[in-house]
Each structure stands twice: as structure tokens, then as C-alpha cells.
N, C-alpha and C. Protein backbone atom coordinates (compact mmCIF):
# COMPACT_ATOMS: atom_id res chain seq x y z
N UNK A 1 -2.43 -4.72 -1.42
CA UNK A 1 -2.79 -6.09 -1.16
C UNK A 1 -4.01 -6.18 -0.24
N UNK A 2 -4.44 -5.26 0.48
CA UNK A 2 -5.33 -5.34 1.36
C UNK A 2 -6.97 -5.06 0.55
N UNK A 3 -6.70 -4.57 -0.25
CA UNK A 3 -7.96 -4.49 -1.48
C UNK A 3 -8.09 -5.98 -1.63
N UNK A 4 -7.08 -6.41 -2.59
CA UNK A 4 -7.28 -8.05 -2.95
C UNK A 4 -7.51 -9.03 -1.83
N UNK A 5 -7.00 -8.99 -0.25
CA UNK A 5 -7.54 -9.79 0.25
C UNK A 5 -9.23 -9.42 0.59
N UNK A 6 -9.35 -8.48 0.85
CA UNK A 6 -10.68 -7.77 1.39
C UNK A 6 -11.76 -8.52 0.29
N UNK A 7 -11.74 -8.52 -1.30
CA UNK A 7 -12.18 -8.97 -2.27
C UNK A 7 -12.40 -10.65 -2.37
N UNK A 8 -11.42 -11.36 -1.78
CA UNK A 8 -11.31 -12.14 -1.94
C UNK A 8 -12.41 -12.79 -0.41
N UNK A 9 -11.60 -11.88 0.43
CA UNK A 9 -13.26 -12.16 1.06
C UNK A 9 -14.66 -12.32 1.05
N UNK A 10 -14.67 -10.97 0.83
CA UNK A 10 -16.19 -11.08 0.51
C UNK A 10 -16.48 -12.04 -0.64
N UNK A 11 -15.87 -12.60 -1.85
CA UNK A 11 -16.03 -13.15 -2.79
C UNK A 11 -16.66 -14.74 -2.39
N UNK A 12 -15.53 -15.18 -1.21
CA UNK A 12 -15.61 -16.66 -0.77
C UNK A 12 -16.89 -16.57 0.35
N UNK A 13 -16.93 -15.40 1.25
CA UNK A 13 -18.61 -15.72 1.50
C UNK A 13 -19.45 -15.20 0.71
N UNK A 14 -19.72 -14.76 0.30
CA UNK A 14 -20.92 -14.99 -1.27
C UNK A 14 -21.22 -16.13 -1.55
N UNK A 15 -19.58 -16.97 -2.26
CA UNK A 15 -19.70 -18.66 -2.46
C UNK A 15 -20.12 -19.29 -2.13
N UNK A 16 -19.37 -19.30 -0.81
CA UNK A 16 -18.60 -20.39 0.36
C UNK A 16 -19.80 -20.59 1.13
N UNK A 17 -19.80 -21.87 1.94
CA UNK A 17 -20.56 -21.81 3.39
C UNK A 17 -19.48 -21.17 4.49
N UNK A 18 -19.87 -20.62 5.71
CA UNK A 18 -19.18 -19.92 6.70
C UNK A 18 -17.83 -20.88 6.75
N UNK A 19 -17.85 -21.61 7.06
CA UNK A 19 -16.71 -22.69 7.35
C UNK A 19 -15.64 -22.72 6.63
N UNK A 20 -15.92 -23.01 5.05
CA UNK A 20 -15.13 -22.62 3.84
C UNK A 20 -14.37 -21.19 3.78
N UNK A 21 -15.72 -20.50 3.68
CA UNK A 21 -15.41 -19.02 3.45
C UNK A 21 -14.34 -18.58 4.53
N UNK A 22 -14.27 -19.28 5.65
CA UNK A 22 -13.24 -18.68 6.91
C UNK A 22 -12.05 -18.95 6.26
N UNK A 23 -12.00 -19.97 5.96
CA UNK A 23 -10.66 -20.60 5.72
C UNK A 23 -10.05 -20.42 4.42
N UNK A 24 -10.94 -19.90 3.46
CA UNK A 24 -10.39 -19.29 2.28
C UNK A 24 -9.79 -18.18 2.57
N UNK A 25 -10.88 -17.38 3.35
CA UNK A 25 -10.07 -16.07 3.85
C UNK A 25 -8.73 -16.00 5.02
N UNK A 26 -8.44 -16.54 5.53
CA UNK A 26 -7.36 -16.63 6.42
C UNK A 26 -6.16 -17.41 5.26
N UNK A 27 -6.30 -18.17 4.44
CA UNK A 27 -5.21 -18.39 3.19
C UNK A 27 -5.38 -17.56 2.55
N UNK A 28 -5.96 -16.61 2.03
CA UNK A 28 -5.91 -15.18 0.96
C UNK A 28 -4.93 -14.27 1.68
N UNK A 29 -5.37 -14.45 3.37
CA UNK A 29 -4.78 -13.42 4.22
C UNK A 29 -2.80 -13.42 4.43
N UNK A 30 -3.07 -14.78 4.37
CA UNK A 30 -1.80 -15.63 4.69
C UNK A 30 -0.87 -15.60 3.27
N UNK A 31 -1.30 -15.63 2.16
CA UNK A 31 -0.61 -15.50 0.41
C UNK A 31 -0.55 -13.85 0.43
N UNK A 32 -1.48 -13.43 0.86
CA UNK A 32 -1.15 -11.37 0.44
C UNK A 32 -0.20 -11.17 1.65
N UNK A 33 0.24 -11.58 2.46
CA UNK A 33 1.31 -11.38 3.73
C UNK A 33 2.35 -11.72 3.52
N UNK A 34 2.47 -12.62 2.84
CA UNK A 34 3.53 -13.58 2.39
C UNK A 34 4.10 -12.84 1.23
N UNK A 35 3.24 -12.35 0.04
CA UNK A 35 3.42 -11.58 -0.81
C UNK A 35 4.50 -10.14 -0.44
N UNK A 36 3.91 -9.27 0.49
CA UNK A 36 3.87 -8.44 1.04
C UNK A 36 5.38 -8.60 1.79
N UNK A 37 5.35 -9.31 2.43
CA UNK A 37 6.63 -9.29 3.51
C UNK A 37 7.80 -9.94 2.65
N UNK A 38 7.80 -11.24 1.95
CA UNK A 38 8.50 -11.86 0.89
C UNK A 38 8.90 -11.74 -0.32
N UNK A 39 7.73 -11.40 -0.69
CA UNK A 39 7.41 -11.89 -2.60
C UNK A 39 7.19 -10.67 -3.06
N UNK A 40 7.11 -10.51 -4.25
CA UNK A 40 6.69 -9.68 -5.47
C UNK A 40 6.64 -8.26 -4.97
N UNK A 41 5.62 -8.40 -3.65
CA UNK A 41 5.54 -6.88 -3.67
C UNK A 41 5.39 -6.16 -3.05
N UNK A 42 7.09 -6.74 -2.33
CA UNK A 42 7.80 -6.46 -1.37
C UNK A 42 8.61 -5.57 -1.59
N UNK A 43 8.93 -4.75 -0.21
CA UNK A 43 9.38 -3.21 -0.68
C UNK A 43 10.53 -3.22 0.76
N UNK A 44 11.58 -2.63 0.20
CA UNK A 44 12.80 -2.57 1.30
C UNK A 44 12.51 -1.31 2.58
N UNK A 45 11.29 -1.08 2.40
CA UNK A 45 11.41 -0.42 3.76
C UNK A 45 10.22 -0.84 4.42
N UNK A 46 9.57 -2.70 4.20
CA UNK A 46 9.19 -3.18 5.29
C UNK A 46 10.07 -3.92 5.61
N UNK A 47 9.90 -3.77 7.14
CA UNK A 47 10.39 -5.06 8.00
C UNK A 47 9.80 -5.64 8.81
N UNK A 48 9.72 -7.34 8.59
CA UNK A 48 8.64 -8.02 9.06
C UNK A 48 9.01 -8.42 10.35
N UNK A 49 10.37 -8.31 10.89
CA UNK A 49 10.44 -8.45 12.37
C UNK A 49 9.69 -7.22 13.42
N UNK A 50 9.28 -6.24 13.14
CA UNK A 50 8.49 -5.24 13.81
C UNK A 50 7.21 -5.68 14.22
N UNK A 51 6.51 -5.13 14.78
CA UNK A 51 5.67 -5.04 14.80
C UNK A 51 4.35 -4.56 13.92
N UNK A 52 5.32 -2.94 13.54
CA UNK A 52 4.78 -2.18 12.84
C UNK A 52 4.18 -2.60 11.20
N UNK A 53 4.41 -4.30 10.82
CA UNK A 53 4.49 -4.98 10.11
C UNK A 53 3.32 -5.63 10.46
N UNK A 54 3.21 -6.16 11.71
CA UNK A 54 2.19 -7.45 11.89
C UNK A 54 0.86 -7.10 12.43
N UNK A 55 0.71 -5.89 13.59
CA UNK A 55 -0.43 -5.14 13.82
C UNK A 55 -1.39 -4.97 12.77
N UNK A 56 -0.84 -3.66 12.10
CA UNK A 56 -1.83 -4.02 10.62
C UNK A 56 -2.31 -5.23 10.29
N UNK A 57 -1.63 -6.09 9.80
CA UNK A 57 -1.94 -7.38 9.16
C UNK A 57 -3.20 -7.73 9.54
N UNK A 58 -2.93 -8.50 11.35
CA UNK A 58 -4.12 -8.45 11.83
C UNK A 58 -5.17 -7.87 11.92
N UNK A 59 -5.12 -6.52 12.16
CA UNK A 59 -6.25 -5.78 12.09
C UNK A 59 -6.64 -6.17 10.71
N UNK A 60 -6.46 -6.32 9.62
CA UNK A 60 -6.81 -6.42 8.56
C UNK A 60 -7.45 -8.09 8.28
N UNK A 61 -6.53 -8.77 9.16
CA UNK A 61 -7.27 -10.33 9.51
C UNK A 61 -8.68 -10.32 9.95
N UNK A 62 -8.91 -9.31 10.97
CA UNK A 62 -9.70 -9.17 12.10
C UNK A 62 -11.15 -8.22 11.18
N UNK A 63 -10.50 -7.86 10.61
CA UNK A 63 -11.88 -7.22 9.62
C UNK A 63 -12.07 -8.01 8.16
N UNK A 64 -11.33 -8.71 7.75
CA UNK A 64 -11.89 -10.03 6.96
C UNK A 64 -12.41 -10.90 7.19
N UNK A 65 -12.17 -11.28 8.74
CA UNK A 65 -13.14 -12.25 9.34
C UNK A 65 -14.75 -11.73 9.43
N UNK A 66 -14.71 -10.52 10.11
CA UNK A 66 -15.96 -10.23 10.60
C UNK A 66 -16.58 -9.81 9.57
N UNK A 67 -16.02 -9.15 7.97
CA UNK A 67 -16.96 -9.63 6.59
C UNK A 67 -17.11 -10.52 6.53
N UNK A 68 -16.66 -11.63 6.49
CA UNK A 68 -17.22 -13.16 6.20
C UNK A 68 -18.41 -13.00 7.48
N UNK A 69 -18.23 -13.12 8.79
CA UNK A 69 -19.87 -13.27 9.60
C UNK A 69 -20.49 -12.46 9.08
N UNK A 70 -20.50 -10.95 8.82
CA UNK A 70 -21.36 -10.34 8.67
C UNK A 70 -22.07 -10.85 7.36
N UNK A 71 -21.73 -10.89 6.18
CA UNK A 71 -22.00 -11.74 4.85
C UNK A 71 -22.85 -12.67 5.26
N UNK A 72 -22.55 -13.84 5.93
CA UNK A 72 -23.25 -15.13 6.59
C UNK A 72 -24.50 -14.95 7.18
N UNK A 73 -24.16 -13.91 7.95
CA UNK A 73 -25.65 -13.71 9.15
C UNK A 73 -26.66 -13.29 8.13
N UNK A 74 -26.15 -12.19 6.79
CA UNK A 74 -27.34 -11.73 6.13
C UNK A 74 -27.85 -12.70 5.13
N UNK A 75 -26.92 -13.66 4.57
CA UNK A 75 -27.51 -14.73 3.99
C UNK A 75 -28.18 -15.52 4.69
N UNK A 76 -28.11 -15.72 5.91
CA UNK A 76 -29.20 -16.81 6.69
C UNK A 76 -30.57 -16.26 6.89
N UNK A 77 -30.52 -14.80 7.28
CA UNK A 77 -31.66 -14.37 7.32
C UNK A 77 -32.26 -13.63 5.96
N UNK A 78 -31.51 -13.74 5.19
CA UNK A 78 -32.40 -13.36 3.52
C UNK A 78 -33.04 -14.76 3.51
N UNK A 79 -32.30 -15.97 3.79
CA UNK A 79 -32.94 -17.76 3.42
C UNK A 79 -33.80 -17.71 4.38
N UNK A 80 -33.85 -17.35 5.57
CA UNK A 80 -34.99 -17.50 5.93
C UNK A 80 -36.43 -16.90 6.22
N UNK A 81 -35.97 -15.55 5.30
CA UNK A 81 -37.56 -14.84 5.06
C UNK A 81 -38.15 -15.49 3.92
N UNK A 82 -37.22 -16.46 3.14
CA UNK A 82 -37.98 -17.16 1.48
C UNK A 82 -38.38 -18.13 1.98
């Protein structure tokens, strides 16, 4: 799941303006977690009361975000060398 959110990142800043793109990505983040801990493809030897559950996650929050800025910053400055 961390492929598909990662994808889905970068996908929505490509699209998106920064603003959008954040918030697409923190609901991609939030449906593959949900997935993951709940749904489909979910596996009996996570447990989402740990930690060992939610650390990751974030870290994985925390580097979808900073693709979306990083994405942003290089589109502003590709627009503004044209």
C-alpha cells in the first residue's frame, strides 16, 4: 500500500495546485491505512493498537508530504524560468 499511496502522490502534485495536492494526499494516506489496518488488506498479524503500526504510517505520511513540496517548488521554478 505504500507504493499506491506514494503514486498517488506524486500523481495529485503533478495535477493538483499545492493545496489540493496536500489534501489529496493525506486522504490517499488515510484510505491505504484504513485499508491496511481494516479492510481488504489486512493481515492478522497487524495490530493497530501498537505503535509498531502507526510510526511507519507516519513516516510514510511525512515523506508524502514532502513529495508533494518538493514536486511544487520544482514546478514554480520550471514556471518561472518560461
Amino acid at each position: 500500500m505504500d507504493i499506491v499511496f506514494l503514486a498517488a502522490a506524486v500523481i495529485a502534485a503533478l495535477l493538483l495546485p499545492r493545496s489540493r495536492a496536500l489534501l489529496a494526499t493525506v486522504a490517499a494516506w488515510a484510505v491505504c491505512l484504513a485499508m491496511v489496518g481494516w479492510g481488504p488488506a489486512h493481515n492478522s498479524d497487524v495490530h493497530t493498537r501498537q505503535a509498531g503500526f502507526w510510526v511507519p504510517w507516519l513516516i510514510v505520511l511525512l515523506i508524502g508530504l514532502g513529495v508533494v513540496y518538493g514536486i511544487s517548488v520544482f514546478k514554480e521554478r520550471r514556471a518561472a524560468r518560461v
